[in-house]
N, C-alpha and C. Protein backbone atom coordinates (compact mmCIF):
# COMPACT_ATOMS: atom_id res chain seq x y z
N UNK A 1 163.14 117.14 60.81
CA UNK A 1 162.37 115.93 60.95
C UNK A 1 160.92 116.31 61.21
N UNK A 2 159.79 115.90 60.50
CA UNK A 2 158.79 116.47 60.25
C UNK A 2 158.35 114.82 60.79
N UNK A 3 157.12 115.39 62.46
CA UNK A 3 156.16 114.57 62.97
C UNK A 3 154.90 114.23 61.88
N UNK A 4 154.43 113.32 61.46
CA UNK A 4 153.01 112.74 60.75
C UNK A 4 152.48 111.99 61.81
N UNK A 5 150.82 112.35 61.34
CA UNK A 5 150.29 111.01 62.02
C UNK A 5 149.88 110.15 61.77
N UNK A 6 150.18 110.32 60.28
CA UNK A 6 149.90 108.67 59.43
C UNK A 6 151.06 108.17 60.09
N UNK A 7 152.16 108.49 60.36
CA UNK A 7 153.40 107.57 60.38
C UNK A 7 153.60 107.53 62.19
N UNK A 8 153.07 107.63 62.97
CA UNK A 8 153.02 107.74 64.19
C UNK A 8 151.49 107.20 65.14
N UNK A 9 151.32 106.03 64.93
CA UNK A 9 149.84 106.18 65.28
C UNK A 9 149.62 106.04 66.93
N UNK A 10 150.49 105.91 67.40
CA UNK A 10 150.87 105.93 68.96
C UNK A 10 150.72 107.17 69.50
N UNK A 11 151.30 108.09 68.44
CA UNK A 11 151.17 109.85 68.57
C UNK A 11 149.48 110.22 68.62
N UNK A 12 149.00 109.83 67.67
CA UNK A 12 147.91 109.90 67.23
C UNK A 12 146.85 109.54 68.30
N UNK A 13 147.06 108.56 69.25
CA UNK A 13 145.92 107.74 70.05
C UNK A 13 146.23 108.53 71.64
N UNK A 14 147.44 108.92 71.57
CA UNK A 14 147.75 109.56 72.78
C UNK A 14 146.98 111.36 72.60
N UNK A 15 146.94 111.80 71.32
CA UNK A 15 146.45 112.97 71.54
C UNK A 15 145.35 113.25 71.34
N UNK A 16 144.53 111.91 71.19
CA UNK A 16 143.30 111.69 70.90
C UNK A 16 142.96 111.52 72.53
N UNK A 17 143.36 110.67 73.05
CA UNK A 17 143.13 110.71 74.32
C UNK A 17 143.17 112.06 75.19
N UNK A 18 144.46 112.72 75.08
CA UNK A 18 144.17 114.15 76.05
C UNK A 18 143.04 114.49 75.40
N UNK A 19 143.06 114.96 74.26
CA UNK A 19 142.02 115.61 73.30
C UNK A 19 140.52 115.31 74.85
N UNK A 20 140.23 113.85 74.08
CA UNK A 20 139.07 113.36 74.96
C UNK A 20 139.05 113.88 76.64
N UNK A 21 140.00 113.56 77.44
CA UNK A 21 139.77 113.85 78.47
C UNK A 21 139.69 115.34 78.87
N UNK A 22 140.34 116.19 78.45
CA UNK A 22 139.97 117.45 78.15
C UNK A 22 139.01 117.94 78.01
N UNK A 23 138.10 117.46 77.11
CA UNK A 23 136.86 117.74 76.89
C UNK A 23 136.11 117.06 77.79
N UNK A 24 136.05 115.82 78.83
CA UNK A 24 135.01 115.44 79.59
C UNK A 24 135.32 115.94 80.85
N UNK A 25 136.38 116.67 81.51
CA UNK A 25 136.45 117.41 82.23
C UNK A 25 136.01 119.05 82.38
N UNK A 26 136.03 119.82 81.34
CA UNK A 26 135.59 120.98 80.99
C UNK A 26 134.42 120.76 80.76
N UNK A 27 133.57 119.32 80.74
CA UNK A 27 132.16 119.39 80.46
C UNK A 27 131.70 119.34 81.70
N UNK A 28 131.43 120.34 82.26
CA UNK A 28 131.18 120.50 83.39
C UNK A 28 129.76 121.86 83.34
N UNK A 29 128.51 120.95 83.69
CA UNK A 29 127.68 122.26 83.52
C UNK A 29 126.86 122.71 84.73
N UNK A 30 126.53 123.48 84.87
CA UNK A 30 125.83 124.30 86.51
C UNK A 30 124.34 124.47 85.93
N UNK A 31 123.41 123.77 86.94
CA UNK A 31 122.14 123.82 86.40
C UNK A 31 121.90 124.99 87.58
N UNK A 32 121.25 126.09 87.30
CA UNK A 32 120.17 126.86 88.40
C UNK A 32 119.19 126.17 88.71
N UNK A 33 118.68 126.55 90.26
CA UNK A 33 117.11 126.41 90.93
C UNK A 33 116.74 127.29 89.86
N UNK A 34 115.38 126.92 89.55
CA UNK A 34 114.36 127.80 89.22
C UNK A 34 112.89 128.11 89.95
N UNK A 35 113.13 129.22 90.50
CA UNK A 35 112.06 129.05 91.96
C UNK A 35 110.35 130.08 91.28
N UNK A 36 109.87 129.72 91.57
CA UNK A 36 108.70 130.22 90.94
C UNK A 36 107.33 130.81 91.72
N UNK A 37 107.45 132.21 91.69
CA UNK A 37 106.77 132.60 93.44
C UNK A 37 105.42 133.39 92.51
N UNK A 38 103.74 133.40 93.23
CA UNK A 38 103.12 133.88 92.62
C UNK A 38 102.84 135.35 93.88
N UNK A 39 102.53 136.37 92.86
CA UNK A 39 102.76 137.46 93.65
C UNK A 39 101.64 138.26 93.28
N UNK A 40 100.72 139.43 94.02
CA UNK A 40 99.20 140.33 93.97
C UNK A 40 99.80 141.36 94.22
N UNK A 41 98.80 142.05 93.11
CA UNK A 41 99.00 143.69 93.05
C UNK A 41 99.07 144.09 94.99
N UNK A 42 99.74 145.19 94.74
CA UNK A 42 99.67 146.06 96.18
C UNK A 42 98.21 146.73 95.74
N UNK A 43 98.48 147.17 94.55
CA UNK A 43 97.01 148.69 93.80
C UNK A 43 96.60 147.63 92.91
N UNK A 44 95.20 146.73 93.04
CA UNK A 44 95.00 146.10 91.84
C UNK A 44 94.99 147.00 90.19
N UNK A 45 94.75 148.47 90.02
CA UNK A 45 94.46 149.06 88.68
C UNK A 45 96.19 149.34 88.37
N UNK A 46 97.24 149.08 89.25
CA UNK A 46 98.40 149.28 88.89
C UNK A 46 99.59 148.13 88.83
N UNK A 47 100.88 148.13 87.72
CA UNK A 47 101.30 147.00 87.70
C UNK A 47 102.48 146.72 88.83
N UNK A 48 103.04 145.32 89.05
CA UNK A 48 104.19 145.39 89.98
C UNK A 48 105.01 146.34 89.75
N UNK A 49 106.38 146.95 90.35
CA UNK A 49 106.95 147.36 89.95
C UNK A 49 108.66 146.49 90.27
N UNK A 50 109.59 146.94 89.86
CA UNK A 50 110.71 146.52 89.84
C UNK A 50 111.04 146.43 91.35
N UNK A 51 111.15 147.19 92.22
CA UNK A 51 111.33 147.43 93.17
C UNK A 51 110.11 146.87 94.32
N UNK A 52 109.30 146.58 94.10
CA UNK A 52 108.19 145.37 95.09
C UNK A 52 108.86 144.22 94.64
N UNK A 53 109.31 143.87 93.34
CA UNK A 53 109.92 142.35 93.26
C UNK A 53 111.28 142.20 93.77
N UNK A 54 111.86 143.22 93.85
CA UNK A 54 113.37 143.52 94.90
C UNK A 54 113.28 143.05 96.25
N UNK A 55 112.19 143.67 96.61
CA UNK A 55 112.01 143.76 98.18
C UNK A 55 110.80 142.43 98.76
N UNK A 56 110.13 141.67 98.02
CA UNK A 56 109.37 140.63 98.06
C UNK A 56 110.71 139.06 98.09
N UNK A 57 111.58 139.44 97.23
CA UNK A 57 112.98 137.99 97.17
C UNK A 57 113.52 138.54 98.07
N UNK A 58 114.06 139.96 98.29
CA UNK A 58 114.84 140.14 99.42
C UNK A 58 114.53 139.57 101.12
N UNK A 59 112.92 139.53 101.10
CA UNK A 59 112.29 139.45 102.56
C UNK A 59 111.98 137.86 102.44
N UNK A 60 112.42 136.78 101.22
CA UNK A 60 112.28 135.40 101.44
C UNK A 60 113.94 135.01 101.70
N UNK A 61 114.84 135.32 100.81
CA UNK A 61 116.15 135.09 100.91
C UNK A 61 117.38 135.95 100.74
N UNK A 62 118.10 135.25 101.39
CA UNK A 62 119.19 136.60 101.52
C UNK A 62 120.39 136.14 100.59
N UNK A 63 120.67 137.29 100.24
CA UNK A 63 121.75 137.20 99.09
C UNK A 63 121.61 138.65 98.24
N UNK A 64 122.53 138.59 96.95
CA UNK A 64 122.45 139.59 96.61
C UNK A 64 121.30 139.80 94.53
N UNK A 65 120.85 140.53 94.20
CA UNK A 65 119.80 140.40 93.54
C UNK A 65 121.13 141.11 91.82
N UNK A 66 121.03 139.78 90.92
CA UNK A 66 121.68 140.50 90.03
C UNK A 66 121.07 141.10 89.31
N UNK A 67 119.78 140.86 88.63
CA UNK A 67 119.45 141.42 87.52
C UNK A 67 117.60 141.27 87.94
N UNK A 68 116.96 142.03 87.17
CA UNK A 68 115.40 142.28 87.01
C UNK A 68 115.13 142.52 85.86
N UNK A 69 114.53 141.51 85.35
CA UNK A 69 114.01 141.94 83.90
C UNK A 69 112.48 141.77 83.91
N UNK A 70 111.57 142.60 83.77
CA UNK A 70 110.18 142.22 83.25
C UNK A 70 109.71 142.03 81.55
N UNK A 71 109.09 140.23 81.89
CA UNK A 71 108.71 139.74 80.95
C UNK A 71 107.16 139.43 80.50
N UNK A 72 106.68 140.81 80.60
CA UNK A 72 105.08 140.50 80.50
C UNK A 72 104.70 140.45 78.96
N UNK A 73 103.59 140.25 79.29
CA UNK A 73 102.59 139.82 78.01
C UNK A 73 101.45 140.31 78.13
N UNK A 74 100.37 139.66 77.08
CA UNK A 74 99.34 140.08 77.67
C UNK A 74 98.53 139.35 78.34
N UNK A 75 98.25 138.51 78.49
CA UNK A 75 98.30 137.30 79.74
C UNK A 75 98.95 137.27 80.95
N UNK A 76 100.27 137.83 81.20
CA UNK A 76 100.82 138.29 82.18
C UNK A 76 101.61 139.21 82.76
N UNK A 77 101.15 140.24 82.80
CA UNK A 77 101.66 141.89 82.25
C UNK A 77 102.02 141.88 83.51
N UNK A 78 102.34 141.18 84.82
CA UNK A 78 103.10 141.36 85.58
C UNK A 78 104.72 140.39 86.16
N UNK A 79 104.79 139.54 85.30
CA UNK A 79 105.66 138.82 85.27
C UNK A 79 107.07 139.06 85.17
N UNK A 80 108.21 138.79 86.20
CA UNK A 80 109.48 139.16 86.41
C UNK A 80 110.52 138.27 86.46
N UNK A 81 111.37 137.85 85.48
CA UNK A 81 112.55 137.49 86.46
C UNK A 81 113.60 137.44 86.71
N UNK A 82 114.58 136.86 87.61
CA UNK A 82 115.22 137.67 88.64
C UNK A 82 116.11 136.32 88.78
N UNK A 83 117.63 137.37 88.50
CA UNK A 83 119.21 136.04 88.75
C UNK A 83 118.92 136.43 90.31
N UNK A 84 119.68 135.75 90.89
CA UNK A 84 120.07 135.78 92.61
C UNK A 84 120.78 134.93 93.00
N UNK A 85 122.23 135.35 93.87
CA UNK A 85 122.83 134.97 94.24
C UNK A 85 122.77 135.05 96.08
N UNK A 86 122.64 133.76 96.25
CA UNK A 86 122.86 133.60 98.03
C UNK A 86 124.07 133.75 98.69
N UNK A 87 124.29 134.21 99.49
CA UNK A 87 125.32 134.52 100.33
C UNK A 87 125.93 133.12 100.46
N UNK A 88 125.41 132.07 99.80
CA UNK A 88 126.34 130.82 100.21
C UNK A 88 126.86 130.68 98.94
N UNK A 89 126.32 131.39 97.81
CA UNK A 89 127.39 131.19 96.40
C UNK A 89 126.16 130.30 95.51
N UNK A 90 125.16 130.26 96.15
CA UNK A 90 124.42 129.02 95.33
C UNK A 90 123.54 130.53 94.65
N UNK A 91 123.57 130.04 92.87
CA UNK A 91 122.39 130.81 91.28
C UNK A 91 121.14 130.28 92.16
N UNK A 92 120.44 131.07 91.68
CA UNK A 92 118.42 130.95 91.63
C UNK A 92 117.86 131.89 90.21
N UNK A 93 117.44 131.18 89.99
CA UNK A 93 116.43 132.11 88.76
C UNK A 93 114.93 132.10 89.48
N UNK A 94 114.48 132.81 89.38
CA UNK A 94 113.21 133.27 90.09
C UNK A 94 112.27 133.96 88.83
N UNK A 95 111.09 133.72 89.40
CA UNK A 95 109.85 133.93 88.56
C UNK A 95 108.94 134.10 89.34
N UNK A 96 108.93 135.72 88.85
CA UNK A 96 107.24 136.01 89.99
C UNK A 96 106.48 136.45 88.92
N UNK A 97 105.60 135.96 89.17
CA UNK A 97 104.20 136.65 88.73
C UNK A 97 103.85 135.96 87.53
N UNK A 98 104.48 134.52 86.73
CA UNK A 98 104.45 134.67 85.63
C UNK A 98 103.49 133.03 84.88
N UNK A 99 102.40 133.15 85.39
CA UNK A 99 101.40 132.25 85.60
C UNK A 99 100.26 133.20 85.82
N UNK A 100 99.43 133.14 84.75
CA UNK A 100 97.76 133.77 84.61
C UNK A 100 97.12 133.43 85.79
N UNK A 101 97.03 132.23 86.56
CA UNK A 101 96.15 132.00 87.64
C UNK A 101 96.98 133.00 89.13
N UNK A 102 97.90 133.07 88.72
CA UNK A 102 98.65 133.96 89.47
C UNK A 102 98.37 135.46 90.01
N UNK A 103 98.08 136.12 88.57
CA UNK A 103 97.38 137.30 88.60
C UNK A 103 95.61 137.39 89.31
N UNK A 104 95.99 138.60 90.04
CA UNK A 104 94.89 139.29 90.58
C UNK A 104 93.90 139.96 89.59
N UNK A 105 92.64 139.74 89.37
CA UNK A 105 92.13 140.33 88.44
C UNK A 105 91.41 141.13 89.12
N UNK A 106 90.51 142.45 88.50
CA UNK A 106 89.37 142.92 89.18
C UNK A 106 88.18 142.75 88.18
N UNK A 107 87.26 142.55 88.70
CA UNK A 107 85.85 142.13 87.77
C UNK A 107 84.57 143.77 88.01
């Protein structure tokens, strides 16, 4: 005995339904903070390094630091940023340095 769903449309509206609710439950999305910190050379003729932007989030919040990527340009050749996870479980995306008025220039 072979199920259709031309010939079953009761079948049809019921698995349309899980179908649906399935999907508006799994639509479930996690927005991050995106925190945005402006940060000055230690050596103005030298750039941040990975490790001043470690220890600059570490000494605002506590948690643990997943990743460091530097995203400079030439407009902002010191710009970083940075997943972080708080000891309470709560994402941050962080952004240092990555705003021109931000940067330290020397004249």
């Amino acid at each position: 005995m072979r199920f259709t769903l031309l010939k079953h449309p009761r079948l049809k509206a019921f698995l349309l339904l899980i179908t649906l609710s399935t999907s508006l439950v799994s639509f479930h999305t996690v927005h991050a903070e995106v925190i945005i910190m402006p940060i000055e050379r230690v050596i103005p003729t030298q750039p941040i390094t990975k490790l001043e932007v470690i220890g600059m989030v570490k000494s605002i919040l506590n948690g643990r630091v997943l990743s460091v990527k530097k995203q400079s340009t030439y407009t902002n050749p010191d710009c970083h940023h940075i997943k972080f996870l708080e000891d309470q479980g709560e994402f941050h995306m962080i952004q240092i340095g990555c705003f021109i008025d931000n940067i330290v220039q020397n004249q």
